[in-house]
Protein backbone atom coordinates (compact mmCIF):
# COMPACT_ATOMS: atom_id res chain seq x y z
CA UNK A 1 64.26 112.92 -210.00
CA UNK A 2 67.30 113.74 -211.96
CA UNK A 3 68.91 110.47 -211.42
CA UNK A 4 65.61 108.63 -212.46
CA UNK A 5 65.27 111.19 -215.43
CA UNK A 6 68.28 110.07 -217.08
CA UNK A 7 67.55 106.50 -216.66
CA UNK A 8 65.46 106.33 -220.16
CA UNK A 9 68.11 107.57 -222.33
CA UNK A 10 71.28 105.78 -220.29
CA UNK A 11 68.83 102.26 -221.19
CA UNK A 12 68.58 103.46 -224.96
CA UNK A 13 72.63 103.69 -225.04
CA UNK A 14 72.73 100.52 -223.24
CA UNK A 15 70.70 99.02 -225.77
CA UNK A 16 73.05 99.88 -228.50
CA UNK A 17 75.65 97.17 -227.27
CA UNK A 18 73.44 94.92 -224.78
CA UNK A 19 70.17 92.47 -224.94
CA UNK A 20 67.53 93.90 -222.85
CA UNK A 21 67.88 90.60 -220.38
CA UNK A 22 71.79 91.20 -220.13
CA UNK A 23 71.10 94.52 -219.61
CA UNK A 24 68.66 94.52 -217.11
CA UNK A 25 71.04 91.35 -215.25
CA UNK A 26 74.04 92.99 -215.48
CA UNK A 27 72.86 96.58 -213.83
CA UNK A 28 71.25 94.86 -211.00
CA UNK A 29 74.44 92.47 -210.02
CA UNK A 30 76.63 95.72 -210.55
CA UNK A 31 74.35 97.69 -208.48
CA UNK A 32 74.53 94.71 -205.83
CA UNK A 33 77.88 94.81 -205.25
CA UNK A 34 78.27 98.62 -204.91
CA UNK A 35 75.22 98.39 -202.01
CA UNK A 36 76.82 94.80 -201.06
CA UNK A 37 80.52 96.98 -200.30
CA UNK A 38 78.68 99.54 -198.52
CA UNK A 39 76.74 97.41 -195.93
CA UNK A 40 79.89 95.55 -195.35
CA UNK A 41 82.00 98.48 -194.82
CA UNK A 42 79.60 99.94 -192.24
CA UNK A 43 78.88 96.80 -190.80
CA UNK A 44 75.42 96.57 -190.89
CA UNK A 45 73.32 93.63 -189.66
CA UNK A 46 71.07 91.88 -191.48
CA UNK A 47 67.34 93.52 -191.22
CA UNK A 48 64.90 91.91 -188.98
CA UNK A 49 62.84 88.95 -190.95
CA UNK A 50 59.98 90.64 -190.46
CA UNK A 51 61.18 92.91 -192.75
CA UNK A 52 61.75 90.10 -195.61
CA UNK A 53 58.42 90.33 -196.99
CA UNK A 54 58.69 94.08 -197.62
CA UNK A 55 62.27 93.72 -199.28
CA UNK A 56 60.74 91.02 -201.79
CA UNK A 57 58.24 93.26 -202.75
CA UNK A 58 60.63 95.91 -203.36
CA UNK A 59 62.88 93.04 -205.53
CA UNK A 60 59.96 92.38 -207.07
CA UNK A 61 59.05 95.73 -208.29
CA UNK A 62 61.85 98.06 -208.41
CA UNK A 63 64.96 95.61 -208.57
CA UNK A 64 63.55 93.29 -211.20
CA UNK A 65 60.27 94.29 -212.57
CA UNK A 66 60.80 97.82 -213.60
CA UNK A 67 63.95 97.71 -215.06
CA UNK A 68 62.72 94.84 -217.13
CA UNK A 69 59.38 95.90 -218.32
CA UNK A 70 61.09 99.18 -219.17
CA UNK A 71 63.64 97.77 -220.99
CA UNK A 72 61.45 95.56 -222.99
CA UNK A 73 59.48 98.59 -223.68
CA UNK A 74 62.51 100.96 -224.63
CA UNK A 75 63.43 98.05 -228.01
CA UNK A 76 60.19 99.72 -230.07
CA UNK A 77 59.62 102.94 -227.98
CA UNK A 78 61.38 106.17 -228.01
CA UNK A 79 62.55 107.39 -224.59
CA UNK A 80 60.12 110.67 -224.66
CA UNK A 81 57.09 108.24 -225.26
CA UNK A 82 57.77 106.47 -222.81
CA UNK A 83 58.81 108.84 -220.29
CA UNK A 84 55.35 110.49 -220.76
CA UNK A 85 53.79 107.22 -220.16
CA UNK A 86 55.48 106.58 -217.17
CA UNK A 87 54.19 110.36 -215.28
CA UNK A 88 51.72 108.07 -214.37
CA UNK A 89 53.38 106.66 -211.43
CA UNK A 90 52.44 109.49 -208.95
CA UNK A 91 49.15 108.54 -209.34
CA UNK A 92 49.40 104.62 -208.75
CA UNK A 93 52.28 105.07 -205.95
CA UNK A 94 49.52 107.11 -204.46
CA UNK A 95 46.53 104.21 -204.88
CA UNK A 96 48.71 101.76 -203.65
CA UNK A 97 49.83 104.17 -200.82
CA UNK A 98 46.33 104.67 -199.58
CA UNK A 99 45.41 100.87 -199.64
CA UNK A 100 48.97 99.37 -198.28
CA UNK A 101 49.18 102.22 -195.28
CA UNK A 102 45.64 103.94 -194.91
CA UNK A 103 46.99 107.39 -196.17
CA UNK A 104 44.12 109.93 -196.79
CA UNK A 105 45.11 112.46 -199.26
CA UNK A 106 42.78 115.39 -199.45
CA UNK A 107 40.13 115.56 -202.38
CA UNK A 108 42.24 118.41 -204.20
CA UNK A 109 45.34 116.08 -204.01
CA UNK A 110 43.05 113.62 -205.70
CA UNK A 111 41.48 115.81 -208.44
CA UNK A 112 44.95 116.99 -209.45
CA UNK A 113 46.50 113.60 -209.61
CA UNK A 114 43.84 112.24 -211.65
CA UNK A 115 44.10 115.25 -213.50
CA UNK A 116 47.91 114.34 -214.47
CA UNK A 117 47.11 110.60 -214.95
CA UNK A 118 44.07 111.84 -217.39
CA UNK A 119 47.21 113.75 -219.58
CA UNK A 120 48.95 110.96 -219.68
CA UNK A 121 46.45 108.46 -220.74
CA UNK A 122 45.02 111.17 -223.53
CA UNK A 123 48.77 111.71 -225.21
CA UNK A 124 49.09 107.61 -224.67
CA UNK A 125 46.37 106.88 -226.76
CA UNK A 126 47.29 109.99 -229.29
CA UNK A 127 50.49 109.02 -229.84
CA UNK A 128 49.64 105.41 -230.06
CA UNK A 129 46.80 105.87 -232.86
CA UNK A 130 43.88 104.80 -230.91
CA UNK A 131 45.44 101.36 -229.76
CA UNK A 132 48.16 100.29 -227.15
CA UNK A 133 51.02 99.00 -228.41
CA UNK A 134 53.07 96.09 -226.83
CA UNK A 135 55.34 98.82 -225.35
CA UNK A 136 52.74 100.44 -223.72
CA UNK A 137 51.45 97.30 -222.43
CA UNK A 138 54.89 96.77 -220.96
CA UNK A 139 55.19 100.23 -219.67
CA UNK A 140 51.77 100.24 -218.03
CA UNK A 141 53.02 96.97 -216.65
CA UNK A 142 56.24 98.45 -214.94
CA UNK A 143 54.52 101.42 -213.36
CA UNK A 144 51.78 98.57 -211.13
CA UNK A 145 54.87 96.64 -209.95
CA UNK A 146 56.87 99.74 -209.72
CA UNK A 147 54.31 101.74 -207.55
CA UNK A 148 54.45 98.55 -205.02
CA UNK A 149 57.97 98.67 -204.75
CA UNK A 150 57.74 102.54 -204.25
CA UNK A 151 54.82 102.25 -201.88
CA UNK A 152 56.69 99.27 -199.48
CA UNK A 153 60.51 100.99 -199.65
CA UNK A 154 58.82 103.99 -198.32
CA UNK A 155 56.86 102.17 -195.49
CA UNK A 156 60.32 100.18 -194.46
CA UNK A 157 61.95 103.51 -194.89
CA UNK A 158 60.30 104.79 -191.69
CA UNK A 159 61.92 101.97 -189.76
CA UNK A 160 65.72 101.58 -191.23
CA UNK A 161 67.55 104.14 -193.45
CA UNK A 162 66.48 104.39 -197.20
CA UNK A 163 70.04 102.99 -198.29
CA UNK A 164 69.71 100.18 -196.34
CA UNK A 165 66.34 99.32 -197.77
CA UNK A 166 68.10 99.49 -201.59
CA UNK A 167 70.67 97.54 -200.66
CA UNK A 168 69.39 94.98 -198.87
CA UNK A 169 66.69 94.74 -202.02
CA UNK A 170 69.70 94.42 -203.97
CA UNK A 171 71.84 92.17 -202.18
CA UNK A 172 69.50 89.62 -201.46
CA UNK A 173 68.69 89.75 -205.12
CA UNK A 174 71.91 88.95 -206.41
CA UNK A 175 71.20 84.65 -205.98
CA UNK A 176 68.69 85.30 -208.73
CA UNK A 177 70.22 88.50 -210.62
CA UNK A 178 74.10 86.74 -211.07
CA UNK A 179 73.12 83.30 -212.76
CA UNK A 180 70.53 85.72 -214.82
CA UNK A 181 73.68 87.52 -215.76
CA UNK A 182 75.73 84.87 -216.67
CA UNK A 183 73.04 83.01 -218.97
CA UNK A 184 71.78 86.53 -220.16
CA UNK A 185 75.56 86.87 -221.64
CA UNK A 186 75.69 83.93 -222.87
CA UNK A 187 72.63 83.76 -224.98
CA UNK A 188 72.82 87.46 -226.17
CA UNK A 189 75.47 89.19 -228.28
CA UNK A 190 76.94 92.43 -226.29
CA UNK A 191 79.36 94.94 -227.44
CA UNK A 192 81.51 97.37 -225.15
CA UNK A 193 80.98 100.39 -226.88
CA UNK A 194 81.02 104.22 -225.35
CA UNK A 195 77.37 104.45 -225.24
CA UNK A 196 76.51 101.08 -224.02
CA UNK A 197 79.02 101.36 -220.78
CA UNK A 198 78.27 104.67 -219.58
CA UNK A 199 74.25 103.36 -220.29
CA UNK A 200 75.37 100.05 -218.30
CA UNK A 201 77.14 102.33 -215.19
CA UNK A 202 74.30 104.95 -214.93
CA UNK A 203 71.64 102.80 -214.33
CA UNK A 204 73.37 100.39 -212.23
CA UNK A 205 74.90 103.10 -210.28
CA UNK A 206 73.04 106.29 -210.89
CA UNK A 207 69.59 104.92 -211.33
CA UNK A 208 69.59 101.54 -208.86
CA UNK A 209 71.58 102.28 -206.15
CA UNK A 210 72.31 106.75 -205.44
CA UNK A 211 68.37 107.93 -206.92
CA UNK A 212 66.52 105.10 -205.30
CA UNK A 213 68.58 105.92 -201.67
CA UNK A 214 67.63 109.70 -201.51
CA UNK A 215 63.99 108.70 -202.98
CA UNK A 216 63.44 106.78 -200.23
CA UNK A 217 64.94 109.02 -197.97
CA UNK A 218 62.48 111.59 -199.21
CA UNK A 219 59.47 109.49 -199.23
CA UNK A 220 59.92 108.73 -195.63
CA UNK A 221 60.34 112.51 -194.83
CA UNK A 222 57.45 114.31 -196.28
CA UNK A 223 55.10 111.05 -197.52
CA UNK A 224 55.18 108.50 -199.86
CA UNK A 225 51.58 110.54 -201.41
CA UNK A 226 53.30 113.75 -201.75
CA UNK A 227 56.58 112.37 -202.58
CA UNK A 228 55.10 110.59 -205.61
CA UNK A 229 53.88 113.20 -207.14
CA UNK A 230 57.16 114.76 -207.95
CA UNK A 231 57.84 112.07 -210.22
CA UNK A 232 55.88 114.28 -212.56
CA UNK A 233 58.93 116.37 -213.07
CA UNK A 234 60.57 112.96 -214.20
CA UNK A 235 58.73 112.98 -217.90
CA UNK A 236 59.65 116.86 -218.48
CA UNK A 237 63.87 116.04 -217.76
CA UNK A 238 63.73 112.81 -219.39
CA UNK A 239 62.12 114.67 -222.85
CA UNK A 240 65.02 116.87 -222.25
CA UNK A 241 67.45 114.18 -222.30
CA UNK A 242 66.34 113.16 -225.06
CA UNK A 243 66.60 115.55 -227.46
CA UNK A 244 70.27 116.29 -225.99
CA UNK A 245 71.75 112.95 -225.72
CA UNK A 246 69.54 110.88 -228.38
CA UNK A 247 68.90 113.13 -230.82
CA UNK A 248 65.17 112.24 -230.71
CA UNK A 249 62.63 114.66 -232.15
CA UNK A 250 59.54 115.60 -230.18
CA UNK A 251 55.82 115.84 -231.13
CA UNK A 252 54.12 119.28 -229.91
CA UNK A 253 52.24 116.60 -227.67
CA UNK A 254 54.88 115.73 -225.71
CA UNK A 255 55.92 118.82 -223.90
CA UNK A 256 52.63 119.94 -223.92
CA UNK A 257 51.63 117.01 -221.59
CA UNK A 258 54.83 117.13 -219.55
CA UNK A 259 53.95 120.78 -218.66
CA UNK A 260 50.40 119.82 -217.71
CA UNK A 261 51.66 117.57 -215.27
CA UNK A 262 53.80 119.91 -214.11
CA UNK A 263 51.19 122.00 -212.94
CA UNK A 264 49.48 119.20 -211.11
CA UNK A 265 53.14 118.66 -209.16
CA UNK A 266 52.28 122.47 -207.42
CA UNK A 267 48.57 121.36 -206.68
CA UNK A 268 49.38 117.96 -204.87
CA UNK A 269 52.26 119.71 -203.66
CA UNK A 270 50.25 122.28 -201.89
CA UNK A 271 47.28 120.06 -201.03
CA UNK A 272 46.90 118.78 -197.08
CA UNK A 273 45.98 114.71 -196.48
C-alpha cells in the first residue's frame, strides 16, 4: 500500500514534463525491462498457455488500463480527489472476486465494504457539486478494469509466484507498450525535469513492477477479499502525500472520508468468509 500510495503524486510530477500517453507508455516499457532482466536472470520458462488468458486480463487492467484512465484523470483532478475516489477498489476487487472464483465473504465483510464504498460515493458527489466530472468518469473507469486485473493476478498467484505474474503481464506487453512509446514521444512535447523523472521511475519501478509483486504475493496468502480491503489505507497515505510533496490543500471532507474507510479496513479485516 505504500508503493501504490505514492503512485498519485509520482503521476502529478510526471505530468509536469510528460503527456499522459508518453507517460503512461514510457512507465510500462521501463517497467518491462526491469521484470524482462529478472525472468531472464533466473531463467524462468515461459508460463503455461493456459495461463495466457489470465495474463491479458491482467495487461488489460493493471498494465494498461489503470495507469491510463488514472492518468487521464490526474490532467483536471487533484491527487487527494482522486485518491478518495479510488478507496473504492476494495469493494469491486471483492465483487469481481466473488463472481470470477466463488469466494463467500461473510455478511459483516459485506456491510462494512459497502459501508466504505457508500463514503466514497457521498464525498464523490460532494466534492464534485452534484455531477461527475470527466475525471471521475475516468477514475470510476480504472477501478472496473483495475479490480479484474486485481481479481485474475491473485487467482494466477496461487499457481506461479506473484513476480512472475507482473512480469510476464509486463513483458508480453511490451509489443504493444514500445511502439506506444515511441509514437507517444513523438506526438507529445516532454521535458526531463527533477519532478517528471523521479514521477517517471516511481511508477515504472515503484508502482508497476516492486508494489504489484508483494500485492500479489499477499493476495494469494490471506485472499484476494480480505486483501482488497486494505487498499482502504491507500486514500489516507496518498492525502498525505499530497499535502507533503504537492503542496495540495485538503477539504475537511477528505480526511474525514479516508478515516471512515479506515475503520471499515478493521471490520473486513476481522470478518470470517
Amino acid at each position: 500500500m505504500t508503493a501504490f500510495s505514492l503512485t498519485f503524486p509520482a503521476t502529478a510530477w510526471g505530468l509536469e514534463g510528460f503527456g499522459p500517453w508518453s507517460l503512461v507508455a514510457v512507465r510500462s516499457v521501463l517497467a518491462a525491462l526491469i521484470s524482462g532482466a529478472c525472468l531472464l536472470a533466473l531463467r524462468v520458462p515461459l508460463p503455461d498457455r493456459r495461463h495466457w488468458p489470465g495474463l491479458a486480463i491482467v495487461v488489460a487492467g493493471v498494465v494498461v488500463g489503470f495507469p491510463l484512465l488514472t492518468t487521464l484523470a490526474l490532467q483536471t483532478s487533484t491527487t487527494a480527489h482522486a485518491a478518495v475516489v479510488v478507496g473504492l477498489l476494495p469493494l469491486t476487487t471483492a465483487l469481481f472476486s466473488a463472481l470470477r472464483m466463488g469466494t463467500r465473504p461473510s455478511r459483516t465483510f459485506w456491510t462494512a465494504a459497502l459501508a466504505g464504498a457508500a463514503a466514497v460515493a457521498a464525498f464523490t458527489v460532494q466534492q464534485s457539486g452534484g455531477a461527475l466530472t470527466s475525471a471521475d468518469l475516468y477514475l470510476f473507469g480504472a477501478l472496473l478494469v483495475c479490480a479484474a486485473g486485481y481479481t485474475e493476478g491473485g487467482r494466477l498467484a496461487r499457481v506461479m509466484p506473484g513476480w512472475q505474474v507482473v512480469g510476464w503481464a509486463l513483458v508480453l506487453c511490451l509489443p504493444l507498450t514500445l511502439p506506444g512509446a515511441v509514437l507517444a514521444l513523438s506526438q507529445e512535447p516532454f521535458a526531463l525535469t527533477a519532478h517528471s523523472v523521479t514521477g517517471l521511475l516511481w511508477v515504472a519501478a515503484g508502482s508497476q513492477f516492486l508494489g504489484l509483486v508483494v500485492w500479489y504475493r499477499g493476495m494469494a496468502v490471506i485472499g484476494v477479499p480480505k486483501a482488497s480491503q486494505l487498499q482502504l489505507a491507500q486514500p489516507l497515505l496518498t492525502l498525505v502525500w499530497s499535502v507533503l510533496l504537492l503542496g495540495e490543500q485538503l477539504t475537511v471532507a477528505a480526511p474525514l472520508t479516508a478515516a471512515a474507510v479506515l475503520v471499515c479496513i478493521a471490520v473486513t479485516q476481522r470478518a470470517r468468509g
